[in-house]
Protein backbone atom coordinates (compact mmCIF):
# COMPACT_ATOMS: atom_id res chain seq x y z
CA UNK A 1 -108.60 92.84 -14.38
CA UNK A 2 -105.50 93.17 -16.66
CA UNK A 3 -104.66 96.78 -15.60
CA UNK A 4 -103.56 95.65 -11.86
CA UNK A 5 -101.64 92.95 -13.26
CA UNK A 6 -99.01 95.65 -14.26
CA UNK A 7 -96.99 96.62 -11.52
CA UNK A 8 -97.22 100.39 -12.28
CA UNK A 9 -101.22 101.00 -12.23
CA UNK A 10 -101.00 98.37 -9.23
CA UNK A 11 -98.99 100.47 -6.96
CA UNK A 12 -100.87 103.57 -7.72
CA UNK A 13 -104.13 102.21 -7.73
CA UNK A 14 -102.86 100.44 -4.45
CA UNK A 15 -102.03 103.43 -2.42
CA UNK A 16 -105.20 105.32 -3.37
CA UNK A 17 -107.00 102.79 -1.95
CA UNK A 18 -104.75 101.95 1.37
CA UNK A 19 -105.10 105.80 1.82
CA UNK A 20 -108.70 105.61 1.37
CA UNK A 21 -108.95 102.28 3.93
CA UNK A 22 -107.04 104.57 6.43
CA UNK A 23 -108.83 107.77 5.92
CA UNK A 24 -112.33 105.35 6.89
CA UNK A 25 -110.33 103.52 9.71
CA UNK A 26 -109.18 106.96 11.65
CA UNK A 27 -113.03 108.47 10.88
CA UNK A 28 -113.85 105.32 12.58
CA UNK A 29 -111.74 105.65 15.57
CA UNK A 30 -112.24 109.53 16.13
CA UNK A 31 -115.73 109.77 15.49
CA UNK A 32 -117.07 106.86 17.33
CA UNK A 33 -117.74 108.56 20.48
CA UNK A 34 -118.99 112.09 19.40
CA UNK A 35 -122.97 112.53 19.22
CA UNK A 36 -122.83 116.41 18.72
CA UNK A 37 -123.22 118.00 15.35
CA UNK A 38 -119.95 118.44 13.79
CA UNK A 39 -118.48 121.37 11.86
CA UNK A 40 -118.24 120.32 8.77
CA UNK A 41 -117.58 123.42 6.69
CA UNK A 42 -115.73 126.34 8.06
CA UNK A 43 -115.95 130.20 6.66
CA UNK A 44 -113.18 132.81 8.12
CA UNK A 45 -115.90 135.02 7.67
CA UNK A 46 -119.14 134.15 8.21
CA UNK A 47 -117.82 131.26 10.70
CA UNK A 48 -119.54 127.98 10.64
CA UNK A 49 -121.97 127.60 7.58
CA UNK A 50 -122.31 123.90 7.50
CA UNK A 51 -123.13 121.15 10.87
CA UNK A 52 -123.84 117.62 10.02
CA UNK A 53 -123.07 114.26 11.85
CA UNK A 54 -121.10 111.38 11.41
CA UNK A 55 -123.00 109.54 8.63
CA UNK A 56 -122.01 113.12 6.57
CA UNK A 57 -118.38 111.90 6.78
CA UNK A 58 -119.16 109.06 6.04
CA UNK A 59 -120.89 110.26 2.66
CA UNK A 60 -118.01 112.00 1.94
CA UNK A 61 -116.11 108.77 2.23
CA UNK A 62 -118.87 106.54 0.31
CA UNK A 63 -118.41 109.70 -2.82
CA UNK A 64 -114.44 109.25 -2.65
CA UNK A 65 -114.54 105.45 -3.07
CA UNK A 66 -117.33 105.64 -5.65
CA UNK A 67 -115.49 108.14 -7.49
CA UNK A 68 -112.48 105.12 -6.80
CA UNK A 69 -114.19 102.77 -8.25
CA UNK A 70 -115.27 104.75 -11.64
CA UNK A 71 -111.66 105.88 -11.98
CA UNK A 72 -110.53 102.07 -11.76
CA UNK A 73 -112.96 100.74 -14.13
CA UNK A 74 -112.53 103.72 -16.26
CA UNK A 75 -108.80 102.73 -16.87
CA UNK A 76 -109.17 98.99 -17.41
CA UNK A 77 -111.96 100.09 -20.04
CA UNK A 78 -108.98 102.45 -22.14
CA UNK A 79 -105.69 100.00 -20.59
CA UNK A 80 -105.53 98.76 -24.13
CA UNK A 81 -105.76 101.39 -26.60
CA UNK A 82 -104.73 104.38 -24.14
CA UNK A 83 -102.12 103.63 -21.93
CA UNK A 84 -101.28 107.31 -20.70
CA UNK A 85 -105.22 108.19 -19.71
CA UNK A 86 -105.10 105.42 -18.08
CA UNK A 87 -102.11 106.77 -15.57
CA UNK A 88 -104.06 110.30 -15.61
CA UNK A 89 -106.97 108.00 -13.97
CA UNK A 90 -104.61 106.08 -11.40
CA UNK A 91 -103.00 109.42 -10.40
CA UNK A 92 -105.99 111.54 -10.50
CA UNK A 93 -107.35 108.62 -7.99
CA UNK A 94 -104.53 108.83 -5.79
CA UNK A 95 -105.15 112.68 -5.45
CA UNK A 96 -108.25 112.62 -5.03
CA UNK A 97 -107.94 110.06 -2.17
CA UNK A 98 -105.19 112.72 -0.69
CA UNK A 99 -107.28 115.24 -0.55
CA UNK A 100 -110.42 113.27 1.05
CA UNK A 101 -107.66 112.37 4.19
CA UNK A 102 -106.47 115.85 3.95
CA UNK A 103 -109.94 116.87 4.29
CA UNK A 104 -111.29 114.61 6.78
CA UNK A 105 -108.34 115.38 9.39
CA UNK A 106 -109.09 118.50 9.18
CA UNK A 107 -112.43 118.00 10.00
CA UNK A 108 -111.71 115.89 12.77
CA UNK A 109 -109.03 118.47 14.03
CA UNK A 110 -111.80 121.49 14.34
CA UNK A 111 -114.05 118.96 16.29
């Protein structure tokens, strides 16, 4: 992998995936012990329009790091000949692995 040999896309590309190991390891922790349906989705007015379980996090999860993964290979397949779409797909990462914690504690937090 040439792309995390530069120290730029390996930071980036480094943080979206510490933030995604820590998003999994406080699901883990805070979700272990709860066997009720959870709220997943939340409507101010219509109330709760969406239960699932734990595993339904955890799909959530399993979509982030897929969509991860595509990102990283995605930007060692254009490193080369497009440097700049390459950071749009380490940044874009990192976001998107923002938003899945961002999401996920406040999932926890109603529950």
């Amino acid at each position: 992998m040439n792309i995390l040999k530069n120290r730029n896309f390996g930071i980036i590309f480094g943080l979206g995936l510490g933030i995604l190991i820590l998003t999994i390891l406080v699901v883990y922790l805070r979700l272990a012990e709860i066997t009720a349906p959870l709220i997943i989705h939340f409507d101010a007015y219509k109330g709760i329009d969406f239960l699932g379980d734990r595993f339904d996090v955890f799909g959530i999860l399993a979509v982030a790091l897929t969509i991860f993964l595509v990102n990283l290979a995605l930007a060692e397949f254009i490193f080369d000949r497009q440097r700049f779409i390459s950071f749009v797909f380490a940044y874009v990462s990192l976001v998107i692995a923002t938003l899945i914690l961002i999401s996920i504690s406040v999932i926890i937090s109603i529950n």
